[in-house]
Protein backbone atom coordinates (compact mmCIF):
# COMPACT_ATOMS: atom_id res chain seq x y z
CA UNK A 1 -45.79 21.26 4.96
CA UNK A 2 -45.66 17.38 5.22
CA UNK A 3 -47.88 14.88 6.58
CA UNK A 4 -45.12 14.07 9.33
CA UNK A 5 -44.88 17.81 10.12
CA UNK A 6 -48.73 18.04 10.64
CA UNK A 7 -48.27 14.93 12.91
CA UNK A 8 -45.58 16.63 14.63
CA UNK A 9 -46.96 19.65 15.51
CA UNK A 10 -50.32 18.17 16.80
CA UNK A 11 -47.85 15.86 19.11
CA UNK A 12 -46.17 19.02 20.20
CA UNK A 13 -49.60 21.01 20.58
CA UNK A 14 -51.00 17.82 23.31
CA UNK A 15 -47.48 17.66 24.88
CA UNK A 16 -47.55 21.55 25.48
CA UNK A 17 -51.14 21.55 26.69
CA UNK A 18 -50.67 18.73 28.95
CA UNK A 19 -47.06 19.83 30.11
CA UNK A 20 -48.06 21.70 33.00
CA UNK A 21 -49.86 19.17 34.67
CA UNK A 22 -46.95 17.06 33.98
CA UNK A 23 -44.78 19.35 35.89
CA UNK A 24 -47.38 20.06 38.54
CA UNK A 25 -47.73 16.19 39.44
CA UNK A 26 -44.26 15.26 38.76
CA UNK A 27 -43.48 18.50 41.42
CA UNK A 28 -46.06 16.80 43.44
CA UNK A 29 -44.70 13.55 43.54
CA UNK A 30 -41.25 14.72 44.06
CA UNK A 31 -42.96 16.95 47.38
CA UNK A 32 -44.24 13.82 48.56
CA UNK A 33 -41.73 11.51 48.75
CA UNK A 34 -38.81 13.70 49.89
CA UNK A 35 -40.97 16.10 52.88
CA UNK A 36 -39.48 19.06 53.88
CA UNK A 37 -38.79 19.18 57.54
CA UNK A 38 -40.58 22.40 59.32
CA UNK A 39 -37.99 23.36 61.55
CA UNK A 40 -39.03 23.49 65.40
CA UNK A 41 -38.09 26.22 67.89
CA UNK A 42 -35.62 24.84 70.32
CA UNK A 43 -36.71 25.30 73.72
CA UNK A 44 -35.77 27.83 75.96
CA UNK A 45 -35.74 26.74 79.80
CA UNK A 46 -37.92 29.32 81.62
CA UNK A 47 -36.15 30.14 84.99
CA UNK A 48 -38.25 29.30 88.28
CA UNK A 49 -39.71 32.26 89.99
CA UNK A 50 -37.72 32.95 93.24
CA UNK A 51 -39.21 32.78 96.84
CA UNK A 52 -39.47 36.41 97.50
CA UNK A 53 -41.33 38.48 100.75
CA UNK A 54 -42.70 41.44 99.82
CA UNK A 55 -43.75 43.97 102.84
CA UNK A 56 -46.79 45.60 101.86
CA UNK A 57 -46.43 48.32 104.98
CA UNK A 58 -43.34 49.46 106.86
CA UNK A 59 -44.62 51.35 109.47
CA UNK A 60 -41.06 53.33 110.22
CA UNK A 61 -41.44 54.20 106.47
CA UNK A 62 -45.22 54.81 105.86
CA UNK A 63 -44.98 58.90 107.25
CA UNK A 64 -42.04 59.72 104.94
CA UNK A 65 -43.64 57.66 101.82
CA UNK A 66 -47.18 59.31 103.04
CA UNK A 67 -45.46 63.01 102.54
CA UNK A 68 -43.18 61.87 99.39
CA UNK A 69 -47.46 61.15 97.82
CA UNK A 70 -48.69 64.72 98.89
CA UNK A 71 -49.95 64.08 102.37
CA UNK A 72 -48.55 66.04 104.89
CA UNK A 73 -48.86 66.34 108.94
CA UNK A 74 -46.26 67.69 111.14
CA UNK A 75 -46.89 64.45 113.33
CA UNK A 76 -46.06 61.23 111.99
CA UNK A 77 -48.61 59.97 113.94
CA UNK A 78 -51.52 61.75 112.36
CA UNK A 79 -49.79 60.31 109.00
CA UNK A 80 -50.45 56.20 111.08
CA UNK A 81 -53.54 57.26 112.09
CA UNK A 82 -54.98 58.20 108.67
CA UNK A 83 -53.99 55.54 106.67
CA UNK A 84 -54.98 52.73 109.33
CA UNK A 85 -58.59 55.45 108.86
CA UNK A 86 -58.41 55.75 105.59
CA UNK A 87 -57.69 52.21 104.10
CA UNK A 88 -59.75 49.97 107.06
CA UNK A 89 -62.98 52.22 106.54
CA UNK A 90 -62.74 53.22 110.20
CA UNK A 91 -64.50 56.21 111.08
CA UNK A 92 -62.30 59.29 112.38
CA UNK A 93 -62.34 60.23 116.29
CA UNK A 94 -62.67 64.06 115.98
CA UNK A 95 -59.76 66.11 115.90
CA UNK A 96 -59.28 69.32 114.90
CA UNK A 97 -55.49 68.82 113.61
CA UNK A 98 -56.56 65.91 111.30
CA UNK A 99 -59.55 67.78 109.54
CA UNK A 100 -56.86 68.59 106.32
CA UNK A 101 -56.00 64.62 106.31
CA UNK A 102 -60.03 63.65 106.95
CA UNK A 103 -60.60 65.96 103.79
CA UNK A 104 -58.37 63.49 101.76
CA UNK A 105 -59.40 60.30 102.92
CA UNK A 106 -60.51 58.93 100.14
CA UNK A 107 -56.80 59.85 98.20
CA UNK A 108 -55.08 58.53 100.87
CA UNK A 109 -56.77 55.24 100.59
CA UNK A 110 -56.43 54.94 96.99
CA UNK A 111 -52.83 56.12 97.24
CA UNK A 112 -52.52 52.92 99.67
CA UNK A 113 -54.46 51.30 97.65
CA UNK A 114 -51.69 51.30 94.69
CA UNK A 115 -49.33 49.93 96.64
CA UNK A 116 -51.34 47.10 97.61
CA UNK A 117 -51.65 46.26 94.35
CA UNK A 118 -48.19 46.39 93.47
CA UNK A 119 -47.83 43.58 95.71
CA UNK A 120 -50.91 42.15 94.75
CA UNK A 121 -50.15 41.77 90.98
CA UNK A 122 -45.96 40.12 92.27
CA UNK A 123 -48.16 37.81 94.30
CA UNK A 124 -50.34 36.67 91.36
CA UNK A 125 -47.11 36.28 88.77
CA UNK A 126 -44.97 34.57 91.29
CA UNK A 127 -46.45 31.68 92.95
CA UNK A 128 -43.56 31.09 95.49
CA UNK A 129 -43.66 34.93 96.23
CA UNK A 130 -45.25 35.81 100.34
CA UNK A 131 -46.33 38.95 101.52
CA UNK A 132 -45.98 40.09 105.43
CA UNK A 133 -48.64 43.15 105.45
CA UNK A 134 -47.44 44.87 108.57
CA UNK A 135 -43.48 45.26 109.85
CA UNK A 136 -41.81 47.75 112.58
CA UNK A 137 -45.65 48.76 114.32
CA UNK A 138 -45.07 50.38 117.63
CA UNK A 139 -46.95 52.83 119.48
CA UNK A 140 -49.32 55.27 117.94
CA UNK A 141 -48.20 53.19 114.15
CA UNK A 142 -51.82 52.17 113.89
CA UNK A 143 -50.69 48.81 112.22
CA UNK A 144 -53.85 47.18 114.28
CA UNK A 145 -56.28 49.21 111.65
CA UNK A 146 -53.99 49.16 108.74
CA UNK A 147 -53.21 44.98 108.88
CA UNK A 148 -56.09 43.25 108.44
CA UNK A 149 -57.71 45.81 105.83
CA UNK A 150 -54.28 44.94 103.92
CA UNK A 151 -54.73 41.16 104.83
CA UNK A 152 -58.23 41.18 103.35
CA UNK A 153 -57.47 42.92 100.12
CA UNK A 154 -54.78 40.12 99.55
CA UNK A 155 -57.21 37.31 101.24
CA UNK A 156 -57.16 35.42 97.63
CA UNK A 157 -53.40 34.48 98.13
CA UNK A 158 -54.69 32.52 101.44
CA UNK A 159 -51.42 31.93 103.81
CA UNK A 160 -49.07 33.34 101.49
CA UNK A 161 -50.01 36.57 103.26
CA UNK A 162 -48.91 37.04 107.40
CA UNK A 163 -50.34 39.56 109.32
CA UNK A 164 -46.55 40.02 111.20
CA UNK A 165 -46.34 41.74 114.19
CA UNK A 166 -48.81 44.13 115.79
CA UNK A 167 -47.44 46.30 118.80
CA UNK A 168 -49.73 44.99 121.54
CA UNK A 169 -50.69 47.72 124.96
């Protein structure tokens, strides 16, 4: 082996060792002066909420819906009078045809109960949704009991919720 081969393979020993940096900072450089763009989700227009009224209690459907749950009464108006009971807190007048509905007071207000929340939680995700609590009270509907327990559990939604119309004597 030659001088100039000795020579050449120390030159080629350094350039090897110190070729990865080379790359690394050449890579670098390269990086730096042409950036790659991140690319940027392209917006998607959320649709506006709707103005929507929910009725929380339709008195010419509460007996049906009452029976379709599990609570039965020959009388629809045993069915009024023990959810307007039930769901206010009032205390029952004695009667021995509601002692089976009495017995299941607490049920029937946490039946209720899930419907009122059903509003509750449209009224919280739409903020141009109302609620009416009471529609269709006549005589015997109870809707004077039932209202304002229903406008007090959805008191945080201020006059988004009416009372509507309760059948006056």
């Amino acid at each position: 082996m030659t001088l100039w081969d000795v020579i050449a393979n120390k030159v080629l020993e350094k350039l090897e060792a110190s070729l990865p940096g080379l790359i690394q900072k050449a890579v670098e450089q390269y990086f730096k002066d042409h950036p790659i763009p991140v690319p940027q989700p392209t917006p998607v227009p959320v649709p506006e909420p709707e103005p929507i009224e929910y009725v929380v209690a339709d008195m010419d459907t509460i007996a049906s819906r009452m029976r379709e749950a599990g609570f039965h009464h020959y009388k629809d108006h045993a069915l009024w009078y023990a959810l307007g009971c039930a769901y206010s807190g009032t205390p029952w007048a004695y009667d021995i045809e509601l002692i089976e509905l009495e017995k299941q007071n607490y049920k029937i207000h946490d039946w209720f109960d899930g419907e009122v929340v059903k509003v509750l939680s449209q009224l919280k995700s739409n903020p141009k949704a109302t609620a009416i609590c009471i529609v269709n009270d006549g005589p015997e509907k109870c809707g004077f009991r039932l209202g304002p327990a229903i406008r007090e559990r959805l008191c945080e939604f201020g006059d988004r919720v009416k009372m509507g119309e309760l059948f006056q004597n």
